[in-house]
Each structure stands twice: as structure tokens, then as C-alpha cells.
Protein backbone atom coordinates (compact mmCIF):
# COMPACT_ATOMS: atom_id res chain seq x y z
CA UNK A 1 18.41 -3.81 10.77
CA UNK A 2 19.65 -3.33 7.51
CA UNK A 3 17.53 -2.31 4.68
CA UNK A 4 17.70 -5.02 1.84
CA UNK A 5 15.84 -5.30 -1.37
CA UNK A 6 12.21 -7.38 -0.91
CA UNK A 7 12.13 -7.68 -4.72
CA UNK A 8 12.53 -11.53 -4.99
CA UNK A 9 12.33 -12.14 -8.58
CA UNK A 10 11.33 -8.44 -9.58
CA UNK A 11 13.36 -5.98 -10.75
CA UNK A 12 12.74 -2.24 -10.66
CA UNK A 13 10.68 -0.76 -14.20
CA UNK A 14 12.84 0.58 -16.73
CA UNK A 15 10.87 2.01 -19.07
CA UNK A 16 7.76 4.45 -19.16
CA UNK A 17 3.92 4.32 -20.29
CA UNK A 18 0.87 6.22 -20.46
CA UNK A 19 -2.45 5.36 -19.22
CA UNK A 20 -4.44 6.77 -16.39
CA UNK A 21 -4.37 4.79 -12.95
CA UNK A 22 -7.08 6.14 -10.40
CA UNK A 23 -7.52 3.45 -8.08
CA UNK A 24 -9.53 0.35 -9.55
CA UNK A 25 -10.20 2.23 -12.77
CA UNK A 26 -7.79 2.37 -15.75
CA UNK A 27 -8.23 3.06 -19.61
CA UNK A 28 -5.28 2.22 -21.90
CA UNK A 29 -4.81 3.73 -25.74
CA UNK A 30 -3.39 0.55 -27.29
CA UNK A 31 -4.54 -2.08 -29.94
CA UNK A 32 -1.98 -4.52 -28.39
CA UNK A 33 -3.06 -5.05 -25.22
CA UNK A 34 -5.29 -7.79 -23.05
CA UNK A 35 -6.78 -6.53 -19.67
CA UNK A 36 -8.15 -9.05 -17.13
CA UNK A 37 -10.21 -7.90 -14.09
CA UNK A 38 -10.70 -10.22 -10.84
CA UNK A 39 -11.22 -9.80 -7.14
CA UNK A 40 -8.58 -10.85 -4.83
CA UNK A 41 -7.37 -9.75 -1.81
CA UNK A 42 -10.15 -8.03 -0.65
CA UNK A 43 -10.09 -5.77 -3.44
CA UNK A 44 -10.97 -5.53 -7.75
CA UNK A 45 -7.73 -6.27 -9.43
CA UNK A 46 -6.56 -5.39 -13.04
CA UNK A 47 -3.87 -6.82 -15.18
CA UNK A 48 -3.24 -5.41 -18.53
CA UNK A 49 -0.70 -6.43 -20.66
CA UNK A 50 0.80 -5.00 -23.76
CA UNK A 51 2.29 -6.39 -26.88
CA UNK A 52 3.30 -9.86 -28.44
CA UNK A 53 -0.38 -12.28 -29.23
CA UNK A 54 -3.05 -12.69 -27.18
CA UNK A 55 -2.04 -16.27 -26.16
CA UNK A 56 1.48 -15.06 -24.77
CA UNK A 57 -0.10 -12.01 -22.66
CA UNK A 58 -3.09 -14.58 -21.06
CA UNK A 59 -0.25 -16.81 -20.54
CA UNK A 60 1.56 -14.06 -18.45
CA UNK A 61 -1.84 -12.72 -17.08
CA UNK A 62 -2.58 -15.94 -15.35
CA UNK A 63 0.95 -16.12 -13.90
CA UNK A 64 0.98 -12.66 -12.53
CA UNK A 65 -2.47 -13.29 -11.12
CA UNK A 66 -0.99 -16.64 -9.39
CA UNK A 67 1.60 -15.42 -7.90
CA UNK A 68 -0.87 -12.61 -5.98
CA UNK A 69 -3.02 -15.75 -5.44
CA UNK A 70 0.23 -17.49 -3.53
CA UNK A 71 0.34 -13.93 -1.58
CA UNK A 72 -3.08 -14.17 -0.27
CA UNK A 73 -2.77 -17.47 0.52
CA UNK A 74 0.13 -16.92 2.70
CA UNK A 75 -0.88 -13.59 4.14
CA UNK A 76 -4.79 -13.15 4.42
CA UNK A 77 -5.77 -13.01 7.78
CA UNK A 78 -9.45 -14.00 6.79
CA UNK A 79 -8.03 -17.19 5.93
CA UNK A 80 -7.34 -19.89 8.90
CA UNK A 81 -5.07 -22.12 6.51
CA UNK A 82 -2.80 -18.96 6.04
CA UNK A 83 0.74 -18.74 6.70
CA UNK A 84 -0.31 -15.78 8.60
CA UNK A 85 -2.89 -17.32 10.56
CA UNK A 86 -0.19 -19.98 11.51
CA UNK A 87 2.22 -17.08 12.98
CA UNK A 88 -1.03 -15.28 14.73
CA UNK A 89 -1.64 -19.07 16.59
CA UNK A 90 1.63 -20.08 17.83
CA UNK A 91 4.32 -17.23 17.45
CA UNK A 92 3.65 -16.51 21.23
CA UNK A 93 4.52 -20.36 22.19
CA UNK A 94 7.67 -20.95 19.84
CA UNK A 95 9.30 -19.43 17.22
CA UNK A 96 7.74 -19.80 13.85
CA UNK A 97 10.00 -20.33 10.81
CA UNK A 98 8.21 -18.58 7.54
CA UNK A 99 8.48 -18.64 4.12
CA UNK A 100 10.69 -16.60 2.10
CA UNK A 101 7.81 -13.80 0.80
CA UNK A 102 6.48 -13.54 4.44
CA UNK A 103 10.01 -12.81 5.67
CA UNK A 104 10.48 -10.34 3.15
CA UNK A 105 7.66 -8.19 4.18
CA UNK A 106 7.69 -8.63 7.71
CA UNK A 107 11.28 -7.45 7.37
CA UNK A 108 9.88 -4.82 5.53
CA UNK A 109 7.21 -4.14 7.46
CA UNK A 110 9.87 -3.74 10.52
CA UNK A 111 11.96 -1.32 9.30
CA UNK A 112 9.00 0.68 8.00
CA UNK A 113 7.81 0.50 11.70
CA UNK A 114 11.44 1.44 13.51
CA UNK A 115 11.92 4.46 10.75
CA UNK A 116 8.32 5.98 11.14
CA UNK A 117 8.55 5.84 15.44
CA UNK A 118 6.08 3.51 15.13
CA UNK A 119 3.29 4.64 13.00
CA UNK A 120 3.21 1.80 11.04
CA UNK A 121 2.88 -1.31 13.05
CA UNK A 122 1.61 -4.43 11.72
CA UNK A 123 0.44 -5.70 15.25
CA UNK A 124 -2.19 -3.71 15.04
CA UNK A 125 -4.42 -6.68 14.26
CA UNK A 126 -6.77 -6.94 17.77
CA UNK A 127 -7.06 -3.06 17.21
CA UNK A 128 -8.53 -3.01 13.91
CA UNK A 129 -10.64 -5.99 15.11
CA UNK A 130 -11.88 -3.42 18.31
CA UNK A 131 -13.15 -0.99 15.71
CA UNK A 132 -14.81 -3.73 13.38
CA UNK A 133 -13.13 -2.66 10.00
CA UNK A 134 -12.10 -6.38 10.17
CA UNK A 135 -15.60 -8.11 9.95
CA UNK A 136 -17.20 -4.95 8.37
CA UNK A 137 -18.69 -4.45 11.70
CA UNK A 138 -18.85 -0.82 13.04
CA UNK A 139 -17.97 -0.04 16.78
CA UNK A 140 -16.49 3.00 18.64
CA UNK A 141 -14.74 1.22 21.59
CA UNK A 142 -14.95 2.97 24.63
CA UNK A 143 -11.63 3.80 27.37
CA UNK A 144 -11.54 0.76 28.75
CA UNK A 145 -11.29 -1.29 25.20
CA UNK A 146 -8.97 0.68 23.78
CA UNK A 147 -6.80 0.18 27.10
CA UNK A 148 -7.50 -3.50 27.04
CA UNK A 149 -5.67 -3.63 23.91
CA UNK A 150 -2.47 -1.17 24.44
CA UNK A 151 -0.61 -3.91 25.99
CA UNK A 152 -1.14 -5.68 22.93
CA UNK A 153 -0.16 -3.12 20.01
CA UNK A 154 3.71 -2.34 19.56
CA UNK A 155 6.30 -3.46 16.67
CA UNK A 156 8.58 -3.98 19.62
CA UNK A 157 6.46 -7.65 20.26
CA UNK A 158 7.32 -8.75 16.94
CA UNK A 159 11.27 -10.53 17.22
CA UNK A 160 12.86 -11.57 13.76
CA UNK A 161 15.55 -13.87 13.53
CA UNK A 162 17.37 -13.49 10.76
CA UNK A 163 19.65 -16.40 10.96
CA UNK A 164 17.05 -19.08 11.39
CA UNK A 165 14.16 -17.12 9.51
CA UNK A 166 12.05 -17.26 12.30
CA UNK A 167 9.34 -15.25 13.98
CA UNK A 168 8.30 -14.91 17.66
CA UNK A 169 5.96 -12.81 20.28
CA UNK A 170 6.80 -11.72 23.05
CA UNK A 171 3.85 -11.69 24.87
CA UNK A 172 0.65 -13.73 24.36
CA UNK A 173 -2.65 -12.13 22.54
CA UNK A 174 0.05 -10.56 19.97
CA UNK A 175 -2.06 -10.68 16.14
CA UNK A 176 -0.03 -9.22 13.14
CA UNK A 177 -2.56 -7.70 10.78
CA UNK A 178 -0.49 -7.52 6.75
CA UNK A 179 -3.23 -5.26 4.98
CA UNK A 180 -1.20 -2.45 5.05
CA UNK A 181 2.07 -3.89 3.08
CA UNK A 182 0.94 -7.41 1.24
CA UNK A 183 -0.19 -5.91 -1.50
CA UNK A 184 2.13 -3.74 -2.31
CA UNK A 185 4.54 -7.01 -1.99
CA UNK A 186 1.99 -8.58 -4.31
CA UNK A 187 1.58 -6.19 -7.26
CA UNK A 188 5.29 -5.88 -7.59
CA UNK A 189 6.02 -9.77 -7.60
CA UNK A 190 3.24 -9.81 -10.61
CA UNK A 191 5.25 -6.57 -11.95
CA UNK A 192 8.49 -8.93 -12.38
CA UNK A 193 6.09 -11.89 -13.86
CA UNK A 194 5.34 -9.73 -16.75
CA UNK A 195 9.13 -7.75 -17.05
CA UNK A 196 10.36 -11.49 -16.96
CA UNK A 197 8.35 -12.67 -19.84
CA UNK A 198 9.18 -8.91 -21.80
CA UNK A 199 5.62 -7.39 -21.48
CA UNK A 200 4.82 -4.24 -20.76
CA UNK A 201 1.96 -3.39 -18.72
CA UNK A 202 0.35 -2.64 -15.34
CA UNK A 203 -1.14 -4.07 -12.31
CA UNK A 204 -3.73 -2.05 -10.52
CA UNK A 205 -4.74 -3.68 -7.04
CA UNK A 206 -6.73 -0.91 -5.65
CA UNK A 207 -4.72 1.64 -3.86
CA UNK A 208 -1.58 -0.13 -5.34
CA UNK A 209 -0.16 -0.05 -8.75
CA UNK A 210 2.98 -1.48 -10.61
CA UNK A 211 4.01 0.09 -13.65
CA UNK A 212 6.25 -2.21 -16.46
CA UNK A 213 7.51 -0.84 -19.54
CA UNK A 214 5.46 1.42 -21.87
CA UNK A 215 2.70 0.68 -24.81
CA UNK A 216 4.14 1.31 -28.37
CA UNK A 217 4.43 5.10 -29.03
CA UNK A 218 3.76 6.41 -25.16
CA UNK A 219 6.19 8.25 -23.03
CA UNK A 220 5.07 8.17 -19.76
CA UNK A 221 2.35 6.99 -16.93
CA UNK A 222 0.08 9.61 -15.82
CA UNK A 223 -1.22 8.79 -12.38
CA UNK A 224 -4.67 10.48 -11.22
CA UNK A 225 -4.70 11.64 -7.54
CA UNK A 226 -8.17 11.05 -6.42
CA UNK A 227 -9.95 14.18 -4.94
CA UNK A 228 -10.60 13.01 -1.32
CA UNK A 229 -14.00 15.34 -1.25
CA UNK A 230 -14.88 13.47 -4.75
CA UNK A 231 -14.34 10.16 -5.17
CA UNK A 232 -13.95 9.86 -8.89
CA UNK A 233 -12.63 12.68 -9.26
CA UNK A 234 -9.18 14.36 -9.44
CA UNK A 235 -7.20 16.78 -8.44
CA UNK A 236 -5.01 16.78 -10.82
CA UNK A 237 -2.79 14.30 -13.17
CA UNK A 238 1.07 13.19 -12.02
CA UNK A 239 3.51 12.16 -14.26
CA UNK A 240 5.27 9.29 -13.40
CA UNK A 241 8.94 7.51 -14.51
CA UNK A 242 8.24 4.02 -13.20
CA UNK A 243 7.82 1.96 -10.28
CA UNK A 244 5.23 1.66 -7.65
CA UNK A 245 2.24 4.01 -7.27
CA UNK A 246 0.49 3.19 -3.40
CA UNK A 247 -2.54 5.77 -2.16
CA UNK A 248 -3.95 5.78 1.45
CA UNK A 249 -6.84 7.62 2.34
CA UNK A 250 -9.71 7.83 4.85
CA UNK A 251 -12.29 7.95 2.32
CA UNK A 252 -12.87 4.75 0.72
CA UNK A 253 -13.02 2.36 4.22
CA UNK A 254 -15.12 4.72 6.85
CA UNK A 255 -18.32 4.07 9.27
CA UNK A 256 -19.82 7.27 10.62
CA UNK A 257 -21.23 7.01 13.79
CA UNK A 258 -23.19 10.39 15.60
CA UNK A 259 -22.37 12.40 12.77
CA UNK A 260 -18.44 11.63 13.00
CA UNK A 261 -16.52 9.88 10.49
CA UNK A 262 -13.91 7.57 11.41
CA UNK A 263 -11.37 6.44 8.58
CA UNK A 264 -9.66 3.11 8.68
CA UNK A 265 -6.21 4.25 9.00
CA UNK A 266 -6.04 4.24 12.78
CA UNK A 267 -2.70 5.45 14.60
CA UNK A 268 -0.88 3.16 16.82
CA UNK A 269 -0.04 5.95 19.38
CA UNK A 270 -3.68 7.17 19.91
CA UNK A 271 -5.30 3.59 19.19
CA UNK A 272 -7.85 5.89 17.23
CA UNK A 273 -8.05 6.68 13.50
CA UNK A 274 -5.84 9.06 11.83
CA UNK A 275 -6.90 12.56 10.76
CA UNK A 276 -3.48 14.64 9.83
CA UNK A 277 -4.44 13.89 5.92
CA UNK A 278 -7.12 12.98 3.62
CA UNK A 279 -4.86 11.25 1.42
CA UNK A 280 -1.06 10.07 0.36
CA UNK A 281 0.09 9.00 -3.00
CA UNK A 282 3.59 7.77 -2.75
CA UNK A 283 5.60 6.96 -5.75
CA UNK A 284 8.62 4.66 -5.23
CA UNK A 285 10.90 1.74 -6.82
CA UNK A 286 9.88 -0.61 -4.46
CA UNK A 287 6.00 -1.27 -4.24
CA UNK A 288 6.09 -3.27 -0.79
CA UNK A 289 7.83 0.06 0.65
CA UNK A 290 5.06 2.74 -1.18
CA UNK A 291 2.55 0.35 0.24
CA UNK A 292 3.19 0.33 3.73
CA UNK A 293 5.02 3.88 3.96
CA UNK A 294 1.58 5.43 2.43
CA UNK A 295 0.48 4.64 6.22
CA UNK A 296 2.79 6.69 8.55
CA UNK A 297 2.83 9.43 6.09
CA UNK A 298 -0.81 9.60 6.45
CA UNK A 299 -1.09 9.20 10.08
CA UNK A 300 1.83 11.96 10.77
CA UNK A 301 0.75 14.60 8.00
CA UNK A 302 2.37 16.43 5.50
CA UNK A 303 6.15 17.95 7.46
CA UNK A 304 6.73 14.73 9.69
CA UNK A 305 5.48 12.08 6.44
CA UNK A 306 7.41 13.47 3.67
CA UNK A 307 10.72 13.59 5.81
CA UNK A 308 9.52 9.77 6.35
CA UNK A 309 9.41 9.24 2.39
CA UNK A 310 12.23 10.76 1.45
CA UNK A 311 14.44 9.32 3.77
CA UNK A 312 14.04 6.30 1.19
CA UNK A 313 16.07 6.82 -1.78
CA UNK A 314 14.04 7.32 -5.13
CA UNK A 315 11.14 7.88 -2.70
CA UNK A 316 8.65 10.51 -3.24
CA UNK A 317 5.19 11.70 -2.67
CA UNK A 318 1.77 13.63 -2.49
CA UNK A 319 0.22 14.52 1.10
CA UNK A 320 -3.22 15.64 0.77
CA UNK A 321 -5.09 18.03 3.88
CA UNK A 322 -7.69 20.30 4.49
CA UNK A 323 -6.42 23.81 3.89
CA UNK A 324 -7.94 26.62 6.40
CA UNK A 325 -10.30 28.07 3.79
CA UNK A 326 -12.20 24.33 3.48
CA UNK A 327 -10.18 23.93 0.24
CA UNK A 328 -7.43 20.69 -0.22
CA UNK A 329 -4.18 21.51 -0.16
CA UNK A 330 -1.35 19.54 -1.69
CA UNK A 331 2.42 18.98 0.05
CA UNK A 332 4.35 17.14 -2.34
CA UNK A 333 8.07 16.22 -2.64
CA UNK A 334 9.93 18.70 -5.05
CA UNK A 335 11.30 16.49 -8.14
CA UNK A 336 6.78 15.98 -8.34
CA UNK A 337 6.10 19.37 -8.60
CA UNK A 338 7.38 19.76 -12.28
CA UNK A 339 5.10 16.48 -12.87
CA UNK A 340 1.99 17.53 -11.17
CA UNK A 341 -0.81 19.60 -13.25
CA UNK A 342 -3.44 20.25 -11.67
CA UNK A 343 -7.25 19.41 -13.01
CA UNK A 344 -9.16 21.75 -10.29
CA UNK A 345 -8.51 25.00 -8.76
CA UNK A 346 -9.57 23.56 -5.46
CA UNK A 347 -6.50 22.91 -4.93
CA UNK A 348 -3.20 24.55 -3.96
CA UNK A 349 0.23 23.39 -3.68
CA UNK A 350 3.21 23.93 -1.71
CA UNK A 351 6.99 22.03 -1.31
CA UNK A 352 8.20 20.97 2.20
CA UNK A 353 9.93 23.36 3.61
């Protein structure tokens, strides 16, 4: 399959700003500037815009914020009147034609799959369902479950058409789960709303963020990495060009059970959740990509994931793992390292080798 832009009507940032992005929570030096926080998705969302009148940056608020509302509405899989629900029904009987945006990221979402071996697989849906991070209901499935539902997980079941736009199963019992790449599609079609209407400004979704332009007088973004041990916290601060800022990490979707803790981030191979990093910042052009390569790269640690990342051009990021002495360390692509300064002495870094 050939890799193609999933941009739609987004182009990639051009300019540079400075605020700091950790997760949900964002603080911006400007006089010119409208913020709007709402829940969507499944997760508190921020859109701040910078210059022109207040009118104009509602005006391109609400847009941005409607086309992420047209993105849930085709891909939630809490939803039964969603595109995606439609697929999960009846893409084992027939093939399905979809939309334009769900093409995009499914065809995203397969090539992610066929360059990572794998460890990102959006058919993972009856798996995540066996551990009850779906309905917020805990369980540790036992031998037998998690071989009940082996048959069911591979990216091989999924078959794209390209010439008729379809999708198909191959085998009943098949459920495609997006939460690991719609947002990241999301954020970055709300990214072009604003470029298109010549804002500035930044969409935080979360672990996603899509950075447009810069506020008056500011030279860069300066992205927080979260300190996995202390959530609201940082290790340290990353300066950033442009583009899409996506972080994965065990610590903000967990159960523990027997005095274990099991992350959400579960690995196709062993049908159990992931523990070769606490976290992955990637930074990237493309948003849908960071999104759902922040996944692999967490699931196959800090050697295997970077090679991952930087197989995609302009693709970079920050692997985050328990160092022998109890202590985070920090594997990060080199062109970061000149960016990164670090806010702790918890932490050490090192380039992949």
C-alpha cells in the first residue's frame, strides 16, 4: 500500500508558537486570543485561537469543534448510529463502502499496522472489550478468554478496496476499535479549520495536539512531557517547530487488580497490556500518523519504536522507561535532543544507538 497524505483539507503548520501543552492543560501569554473548553470524544478538549476579533475566532472555534463533532459521529464506537458501528455490523456479510474521513484513517491505520508487524491493530475491539477498558469495567480474562478472542484480533481481517472505497472482514465476530488514531485525524482536520480561516492557535484533545501558527511576538511551542511517576508533572520542556504532538502512556487509563497494574495499551501479540514504556511523545507533520504510531512505539519500547518513528519522514520522538536504578530514563530521536531541557534530575537521556 502506498503511503498517501490523510490531510483532507489540512495542510501541514508553517509557523511556530509558544505556550505549554501537557495533556488537557494549556496556558497561553496573549491578549489576542479566545480559548473554548468542551468534552468530546471521550476526552476534555481545548481550542484556542489567536488574533483578529473575538467574533471571527468563535466563528472559527465552532467550526473546528464541528468538524471533530462530524469525527465522532462517524467513528465512536459508543455510538450505534456511527459510521463505525455500521462497518462493525455488516463488514463480515458484504463489503461496506465508507466515507471519505473513515477511509483515510483506516488507510492510515493499515499501514501503521503492516509497518509496526502488527502492534498497532485496530481490530482489537472484542479485546479491549475482554479487559473492560471499553465500559469502564475492570476484568483480568483468564487463558481461555484471551484464546477465545485470538482468532478474532489481526489487521490481516481487515480488506480495503481502494477502487470501490470499500471495507470487508474476513471472518465473522471481526470489531474495529478507532481510539487509537481518530483523534489524531480529528485535531488535525480542526488544525486546517483554523490555518484556513488565517488563525493561529492550538487544539489540545487530550493526548493529542495540533499546533497552527504562532501568537504575536513568540517563537516557538514548548511541549511538556508528563512525568509518568507524576502526573502533573514534567520531566522536562521540548521545543517544538510545528505539527502534531500525540502522547501514549499507561498511566492515565489503568485498573489495578491484586496489587498489579494493568495499562490500557494492550499488545496485539500477547493479547495483554503493554509494559516496554511508561510513555511516548511523538512529534510529527501528520497528527493521524503521531496518533496511532504513539501505540507500537509504546508497546515495542525504546530500540524497536523509534526505528518505527523514524521510518516516517519528519517523524520523531520521546520513549519514556524505567531505568535500572528506579529512575525514568528518556530515548529520544536525535534532531530532539538539542530541544529537550530537562525540568528534573530524575531523569536521564540517551540517543538510539
Amino acid at each position: 500500500m502506498t503511503h498517501r497524505p490523510f490531510h483532507l483539507a489540512v495542510a501541514f503548520v508553517t509557523a511556530l508558537s509558544t505556550v505549554i501543552v501537557q495533556h488537557a492543560v494549556i496556558s497561553a501569554d496573549t491578549p489576542l486570543s479566545s480559548s473554548v473548553h468542551r468534552y468530546l470524544m471521550g476526552t476534555s478538549m481545548t481550542i484556542e485561537v489567536y488574533g483578529g476579533d473575538p467574533r471571527s475566532r468563535t466563528e472559527a472555534i465552532d467550526e473546528a469543534y464541528a468538524s471533530m463533532t462530524e469525527i465522532d459521529r462517524l467513528m465512536s464506537n459508543y455510538r450505534p448510529d456511527s459510521e463505525l458501528a455500521q462497518i462493525n455490523a455488516q463488514a463480515a456479510l458484504h463489503p461496506v463502502r465508507v466515507s471519505a474521513p473513515m477511509w483515510g484513517v483506516l488507510s492510515a491505520a493499515q499501514l501503521v499496522s503492516q509497518r509496526s508487524a502488527g502492534t498497532f491493530d485496530i481490530t482489537v475491539g472484542p479485546l479491549v472489550r475482554l479487559w473492560g477498558f471499553h465500559d469502564k469495567r475492570p476484568h483480568i480474562p483468564t487463558r481461555d478468554e484471551l484464546q477465545q478472542v485470538r482468532p478474532l484480533i489481526g489487521y490481516e481481517h481487515l480488506v480495503l478496496d481502494e477502487r470501490s472505497q470499500t471495507v470487508a472482514f474476513t471472518r465473522s465476530g471481526v470489531e474495529l476499535d478507532l481510539g487509537g488514531i481518530a483523534k489524531g485525524f480529528a485535531v488535525e482536520l480542526a488544525g486546517g479549520v483554523l490555518r484556513r480561516r488565517g488563525f493561529s492557535g492550538l487544539i489540545d484533545a487530550g493526548g493529542n495536539q495540533y499546533l497552527v501558527g504562532h501568537p504575536a511576538g513568540k517563537s516557538s511551542w514548548q511541549v511538556g512531557i508528563e512525568d509518568p511517576d507524576k502526573p502533573g508533572g514534567l520531566l522536562g520542556v521540548l521545543d517544538v517547530d510545528d505539527g502534531a504532538i500525540s502522547t501514549s502512556g499507561g498511566y492515565h487509563n489503568f485498573f489495578v487488580a491484586n496489587g498489579k497494574t494493568y495499562g490500557h495499551l494492550l499488545d496485539p501479540r500477547s493479547l495483554r497490556p503493554a509494559d516496554s514504556a511508561l510513555s511516548v511523545t511523538i512529534v510529527s507533520p501528520d497528527a493521524t500518523l503521531a496518533d496511532a504510531l504513539s501505540k507500537p512505539a509504546f508497546i515495542l519500547g525504546p530500540v524497536a519504536g523509534l526505528k518505527l518513528v523514524e521510518s516516517f519522514p519528519g517523524t520523531l520522538a520521546i520513549i519514556a522507561t524505567r531505568g535500572g536504578g528506579g529512575d525514568v530514563d528518556l530515548t529520544m530521536s536525535a534532531p530532539l535532543r538539542a530541544r529537550f531541557r530537562s525540568t528534573t534530575t530524575r531523569a536521564s537521556t540517551s540517543l538510539l544507538k
